[in-house]
PDB file of N, CA and C in Angstrom:
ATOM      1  N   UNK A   1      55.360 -38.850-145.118  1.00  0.00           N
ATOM      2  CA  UNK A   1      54.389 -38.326-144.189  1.00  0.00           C
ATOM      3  C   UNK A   1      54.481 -39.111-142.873  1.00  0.00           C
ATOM      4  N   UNK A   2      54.208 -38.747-141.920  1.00  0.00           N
ATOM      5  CA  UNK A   2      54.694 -39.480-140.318  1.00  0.00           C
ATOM      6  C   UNK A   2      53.103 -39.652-140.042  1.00  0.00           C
ATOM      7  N   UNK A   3      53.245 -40.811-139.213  1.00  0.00           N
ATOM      8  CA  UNK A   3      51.976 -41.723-138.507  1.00  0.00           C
ATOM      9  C   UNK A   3      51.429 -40.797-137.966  1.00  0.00           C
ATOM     10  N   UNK A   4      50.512 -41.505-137.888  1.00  0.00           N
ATOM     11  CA  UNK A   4      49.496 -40.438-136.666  1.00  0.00           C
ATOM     12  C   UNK A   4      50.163 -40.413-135.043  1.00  0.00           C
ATOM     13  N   UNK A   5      50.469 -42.140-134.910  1.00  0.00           N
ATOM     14  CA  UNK A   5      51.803 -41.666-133.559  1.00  0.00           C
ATOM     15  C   UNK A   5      52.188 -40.647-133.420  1.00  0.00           C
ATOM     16  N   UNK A   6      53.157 -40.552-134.353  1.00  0.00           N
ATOM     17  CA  UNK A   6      54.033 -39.113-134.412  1.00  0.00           C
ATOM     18  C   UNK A   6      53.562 -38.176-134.291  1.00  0.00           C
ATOM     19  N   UNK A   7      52.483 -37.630-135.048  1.00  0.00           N
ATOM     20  CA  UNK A   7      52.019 -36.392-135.014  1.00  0.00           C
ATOM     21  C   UNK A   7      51.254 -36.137-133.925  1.00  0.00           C
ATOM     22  N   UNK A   8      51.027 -37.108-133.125  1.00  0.00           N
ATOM     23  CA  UNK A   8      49.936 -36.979-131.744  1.00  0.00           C
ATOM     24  C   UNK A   8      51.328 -36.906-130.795  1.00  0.00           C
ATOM     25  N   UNK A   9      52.477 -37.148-131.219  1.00  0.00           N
ATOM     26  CA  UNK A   9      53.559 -37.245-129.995  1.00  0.00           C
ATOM     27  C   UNK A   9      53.550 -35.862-130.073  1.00  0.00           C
ATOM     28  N   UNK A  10      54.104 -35.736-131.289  1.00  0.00           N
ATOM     29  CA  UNK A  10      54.455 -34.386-131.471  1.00  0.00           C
ATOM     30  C   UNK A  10      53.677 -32.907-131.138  1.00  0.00           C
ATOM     31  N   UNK A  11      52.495 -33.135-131.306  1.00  0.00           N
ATOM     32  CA  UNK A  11      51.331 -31.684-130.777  1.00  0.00           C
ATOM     33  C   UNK A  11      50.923 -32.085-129.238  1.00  0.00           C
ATOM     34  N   UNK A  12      51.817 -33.087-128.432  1.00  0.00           N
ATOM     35  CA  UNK A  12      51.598 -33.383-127.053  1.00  0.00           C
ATOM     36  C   UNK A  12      52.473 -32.302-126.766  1.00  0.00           C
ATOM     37  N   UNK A  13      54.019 -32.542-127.548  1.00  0.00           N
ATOM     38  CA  UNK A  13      55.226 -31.847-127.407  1.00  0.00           C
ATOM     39  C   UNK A  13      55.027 -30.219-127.635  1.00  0.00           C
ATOM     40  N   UNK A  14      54.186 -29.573-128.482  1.00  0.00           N
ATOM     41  CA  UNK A  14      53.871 -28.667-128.801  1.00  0.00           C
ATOM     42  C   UNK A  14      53.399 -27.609-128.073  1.00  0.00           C
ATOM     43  N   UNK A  15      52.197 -28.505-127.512  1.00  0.00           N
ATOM     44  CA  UNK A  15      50.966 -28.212-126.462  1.00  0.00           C
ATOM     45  C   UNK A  15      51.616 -27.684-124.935  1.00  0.00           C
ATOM     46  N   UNK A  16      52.645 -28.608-124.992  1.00  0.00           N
ATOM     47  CA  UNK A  16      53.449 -28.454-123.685  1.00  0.00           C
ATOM     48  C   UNK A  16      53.883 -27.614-123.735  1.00  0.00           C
ATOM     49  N   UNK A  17      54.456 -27.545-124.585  1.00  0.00           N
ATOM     50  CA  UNK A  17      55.350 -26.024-124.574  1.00  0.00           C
ATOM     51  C   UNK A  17      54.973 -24.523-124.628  1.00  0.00           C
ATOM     52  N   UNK A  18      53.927 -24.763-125.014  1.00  0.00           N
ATOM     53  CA  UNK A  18      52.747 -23.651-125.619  1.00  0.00           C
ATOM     54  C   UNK A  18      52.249 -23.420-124.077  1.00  0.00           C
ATOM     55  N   UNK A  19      51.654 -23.926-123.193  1.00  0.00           N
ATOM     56  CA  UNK A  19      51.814 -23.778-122.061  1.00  0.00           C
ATOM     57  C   UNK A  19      52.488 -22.998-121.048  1.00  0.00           C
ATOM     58  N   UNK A  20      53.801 -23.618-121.349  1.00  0.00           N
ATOM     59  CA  UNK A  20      55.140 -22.798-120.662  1.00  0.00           C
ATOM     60  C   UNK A  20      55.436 -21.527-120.863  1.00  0.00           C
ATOM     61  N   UNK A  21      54.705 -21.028-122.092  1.00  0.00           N
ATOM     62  CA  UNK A  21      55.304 -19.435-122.642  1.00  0.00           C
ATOM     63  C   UNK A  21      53.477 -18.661-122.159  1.00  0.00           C
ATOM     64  N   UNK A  22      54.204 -17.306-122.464  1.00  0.00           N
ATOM     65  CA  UNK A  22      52.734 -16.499-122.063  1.00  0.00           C
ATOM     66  C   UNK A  22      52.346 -16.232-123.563  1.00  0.00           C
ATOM     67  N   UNK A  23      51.095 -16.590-122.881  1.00  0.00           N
ATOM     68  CA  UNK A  23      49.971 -16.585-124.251  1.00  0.00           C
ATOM     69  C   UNK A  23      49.341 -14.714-124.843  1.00  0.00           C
ATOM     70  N   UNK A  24      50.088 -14.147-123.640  1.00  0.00           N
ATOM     71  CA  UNK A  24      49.807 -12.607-123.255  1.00  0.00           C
ATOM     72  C   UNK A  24      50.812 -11.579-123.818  1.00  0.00           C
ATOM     73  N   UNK A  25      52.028 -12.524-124.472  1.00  0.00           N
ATOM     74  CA  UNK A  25      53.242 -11.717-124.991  1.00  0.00           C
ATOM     75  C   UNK A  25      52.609 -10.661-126.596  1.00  0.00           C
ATOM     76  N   UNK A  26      53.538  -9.893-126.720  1.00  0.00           N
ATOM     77  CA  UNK A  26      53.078  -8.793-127.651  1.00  0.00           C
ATOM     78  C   UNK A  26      53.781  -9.354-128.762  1.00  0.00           C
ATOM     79  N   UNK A  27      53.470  -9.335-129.659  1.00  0.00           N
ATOM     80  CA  UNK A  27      54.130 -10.092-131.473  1.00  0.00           C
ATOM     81  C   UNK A  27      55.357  -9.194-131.514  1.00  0.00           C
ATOM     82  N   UNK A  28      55.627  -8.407-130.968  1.00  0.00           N
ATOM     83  CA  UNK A  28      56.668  -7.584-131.261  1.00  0.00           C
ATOM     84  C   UNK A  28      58.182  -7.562-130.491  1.00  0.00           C
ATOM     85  N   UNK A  29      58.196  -8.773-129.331  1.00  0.00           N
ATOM     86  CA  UNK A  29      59.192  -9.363-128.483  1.00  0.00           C
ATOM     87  C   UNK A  29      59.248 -10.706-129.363  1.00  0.00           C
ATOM     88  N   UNK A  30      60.554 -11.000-128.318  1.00  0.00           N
ATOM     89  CA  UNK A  30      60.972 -12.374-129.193  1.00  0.00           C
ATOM     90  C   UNK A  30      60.354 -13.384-128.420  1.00  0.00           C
ATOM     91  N   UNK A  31      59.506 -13.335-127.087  1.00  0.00           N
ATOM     92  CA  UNK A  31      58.741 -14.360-126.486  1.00  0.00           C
ATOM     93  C   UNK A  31      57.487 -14.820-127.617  1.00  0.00           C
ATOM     94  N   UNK A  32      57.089 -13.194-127.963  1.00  0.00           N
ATOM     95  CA  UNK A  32      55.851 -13.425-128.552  1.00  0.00           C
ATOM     96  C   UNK A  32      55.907 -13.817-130.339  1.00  0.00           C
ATOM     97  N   UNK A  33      56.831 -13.558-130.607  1.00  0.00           N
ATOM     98  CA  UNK A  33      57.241 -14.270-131.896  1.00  0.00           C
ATOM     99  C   UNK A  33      57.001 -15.954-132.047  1.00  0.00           C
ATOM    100  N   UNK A  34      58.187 -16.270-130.673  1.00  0.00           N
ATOM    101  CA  UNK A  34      57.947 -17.917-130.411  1.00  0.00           C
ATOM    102  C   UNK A  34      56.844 -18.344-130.282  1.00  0.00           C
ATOM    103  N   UNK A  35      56.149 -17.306-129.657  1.00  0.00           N
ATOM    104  CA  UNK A  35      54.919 -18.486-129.393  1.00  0.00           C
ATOM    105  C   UNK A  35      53.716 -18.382-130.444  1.00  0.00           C
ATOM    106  N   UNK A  36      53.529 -17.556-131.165  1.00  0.00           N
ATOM    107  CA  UNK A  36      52.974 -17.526-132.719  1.00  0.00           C
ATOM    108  C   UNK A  36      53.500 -18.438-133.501  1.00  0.00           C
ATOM    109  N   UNK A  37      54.852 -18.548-133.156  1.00  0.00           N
ATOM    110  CA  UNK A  37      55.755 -19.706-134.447  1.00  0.00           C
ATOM    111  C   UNK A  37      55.307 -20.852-133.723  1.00  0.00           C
ATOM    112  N   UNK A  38      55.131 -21.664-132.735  1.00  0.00           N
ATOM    113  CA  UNK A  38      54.551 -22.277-132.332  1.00  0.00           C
ATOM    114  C   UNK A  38      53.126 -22.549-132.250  1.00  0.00           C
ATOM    115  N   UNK A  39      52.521 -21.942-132.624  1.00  0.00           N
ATOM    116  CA  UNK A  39      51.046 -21.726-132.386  1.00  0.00           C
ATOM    117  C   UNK A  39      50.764 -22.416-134.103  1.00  0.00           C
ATOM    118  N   UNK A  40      51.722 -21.832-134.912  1.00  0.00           N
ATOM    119  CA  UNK A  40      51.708 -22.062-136.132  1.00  0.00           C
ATOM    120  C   UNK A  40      52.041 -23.649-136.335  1.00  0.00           C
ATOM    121  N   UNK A  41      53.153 -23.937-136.157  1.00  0.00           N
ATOM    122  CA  UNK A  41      53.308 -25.769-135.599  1.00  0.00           C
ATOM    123  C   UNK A  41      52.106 -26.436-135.726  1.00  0.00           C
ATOM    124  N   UNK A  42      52.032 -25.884-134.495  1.00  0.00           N
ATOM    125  CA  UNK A  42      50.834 -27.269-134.059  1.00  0.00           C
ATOM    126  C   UNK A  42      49.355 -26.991-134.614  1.00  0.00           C
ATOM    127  N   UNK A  43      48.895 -26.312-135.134  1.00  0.00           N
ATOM    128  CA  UNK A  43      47.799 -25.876-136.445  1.00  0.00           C
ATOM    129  C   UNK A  43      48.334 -26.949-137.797  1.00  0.00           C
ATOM    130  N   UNK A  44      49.723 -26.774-137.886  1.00  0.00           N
ATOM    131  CA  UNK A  44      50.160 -27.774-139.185  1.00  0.00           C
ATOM    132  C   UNK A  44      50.027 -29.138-138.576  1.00  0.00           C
ATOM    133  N   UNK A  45      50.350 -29.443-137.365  1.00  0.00           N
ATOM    134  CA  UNK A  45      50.389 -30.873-136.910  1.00  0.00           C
ATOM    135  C   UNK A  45      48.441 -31.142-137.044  1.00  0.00           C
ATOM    136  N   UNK A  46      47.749 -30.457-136.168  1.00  0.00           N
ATOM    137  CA  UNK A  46      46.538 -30.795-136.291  1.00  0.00           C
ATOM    138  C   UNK A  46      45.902 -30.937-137.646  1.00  0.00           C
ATOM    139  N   UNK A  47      46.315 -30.092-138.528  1.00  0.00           N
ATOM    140  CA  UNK A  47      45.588 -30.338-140.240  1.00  0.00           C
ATOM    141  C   UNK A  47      46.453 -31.391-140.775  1.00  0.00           C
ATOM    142  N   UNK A  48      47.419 -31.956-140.608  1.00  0.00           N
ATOM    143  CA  UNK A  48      48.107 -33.340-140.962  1.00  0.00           C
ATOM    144  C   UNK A  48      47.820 -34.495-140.150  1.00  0.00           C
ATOM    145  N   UNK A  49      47.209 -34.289-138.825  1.00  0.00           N
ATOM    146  CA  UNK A  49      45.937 -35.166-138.256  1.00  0.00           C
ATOM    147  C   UNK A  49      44.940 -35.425-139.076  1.00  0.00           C
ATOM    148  N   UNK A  50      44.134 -34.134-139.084  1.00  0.00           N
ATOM    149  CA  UNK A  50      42.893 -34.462-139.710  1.00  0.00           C
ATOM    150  C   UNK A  50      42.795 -35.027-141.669  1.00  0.00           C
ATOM    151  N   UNK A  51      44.304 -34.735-142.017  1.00  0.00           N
ATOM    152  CA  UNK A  51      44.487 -35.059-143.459  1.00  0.00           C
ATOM    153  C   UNK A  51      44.590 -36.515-143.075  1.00  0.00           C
ATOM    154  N   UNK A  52      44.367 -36.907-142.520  1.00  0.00           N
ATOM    155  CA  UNK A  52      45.340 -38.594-142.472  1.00  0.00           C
ATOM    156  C   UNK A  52      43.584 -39.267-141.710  1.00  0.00           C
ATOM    157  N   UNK A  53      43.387 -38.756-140.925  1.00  0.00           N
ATOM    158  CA  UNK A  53      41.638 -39.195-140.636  1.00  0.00           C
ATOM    159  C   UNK A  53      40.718 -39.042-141.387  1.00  0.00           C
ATOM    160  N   UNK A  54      41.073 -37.958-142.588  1.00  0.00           N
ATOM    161  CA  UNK A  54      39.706 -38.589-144.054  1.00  0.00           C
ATOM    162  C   UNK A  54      40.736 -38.992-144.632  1.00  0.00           C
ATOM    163  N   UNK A  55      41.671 -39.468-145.184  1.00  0.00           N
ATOM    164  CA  UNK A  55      42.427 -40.193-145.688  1.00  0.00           C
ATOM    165  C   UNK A  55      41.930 -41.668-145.752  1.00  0.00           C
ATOM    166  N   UNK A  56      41.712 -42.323-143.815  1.00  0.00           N
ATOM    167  CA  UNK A  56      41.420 -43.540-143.641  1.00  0.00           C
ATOM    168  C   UNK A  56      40.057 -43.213-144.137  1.00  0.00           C
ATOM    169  N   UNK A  57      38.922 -42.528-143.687  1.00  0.00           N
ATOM    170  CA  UNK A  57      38.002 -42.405-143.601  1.00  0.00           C
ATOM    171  C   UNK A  57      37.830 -42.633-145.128  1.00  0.00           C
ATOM    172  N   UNK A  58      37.797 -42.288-146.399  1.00  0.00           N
ATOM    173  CA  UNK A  58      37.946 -42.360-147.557  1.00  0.00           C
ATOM    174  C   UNK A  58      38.121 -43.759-147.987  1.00  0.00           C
ATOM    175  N   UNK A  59      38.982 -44.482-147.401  1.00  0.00           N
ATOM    176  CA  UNK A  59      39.476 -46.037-147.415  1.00  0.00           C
ATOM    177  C   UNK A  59      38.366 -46.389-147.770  1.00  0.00           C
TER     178      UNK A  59
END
């Protein structure tokens, strides 16, 4: 499982990118594919955040 570093690098990296594409694309182009598959990402990065913050929290 990767640090919380990581996973905060990583949904910086995400976020950014998510940005760059249109949030307005139709699921049925390949813009709008990416950016659902992305959208999907960083939903997994954020619930492997919050798994790891009651994790400590639990400590």
């Amino acid at each position: 499982m990767e640090n919380m570093q990581e996973l905060l690098a990583r949904k910086k990296g995400v976020v950014a990118a998510m940005q760059m594409m249109d949030r307005n694309a139709h699921f049925d182009s390949e813009e709008g594919r990416v950016y659902a598959q992305t959208l999907v990402k960083l939903v997994t990065i954020e619930m492997q955040i919050e798994a790891q913050e009651k994790e400590k929290i639990a400590r």
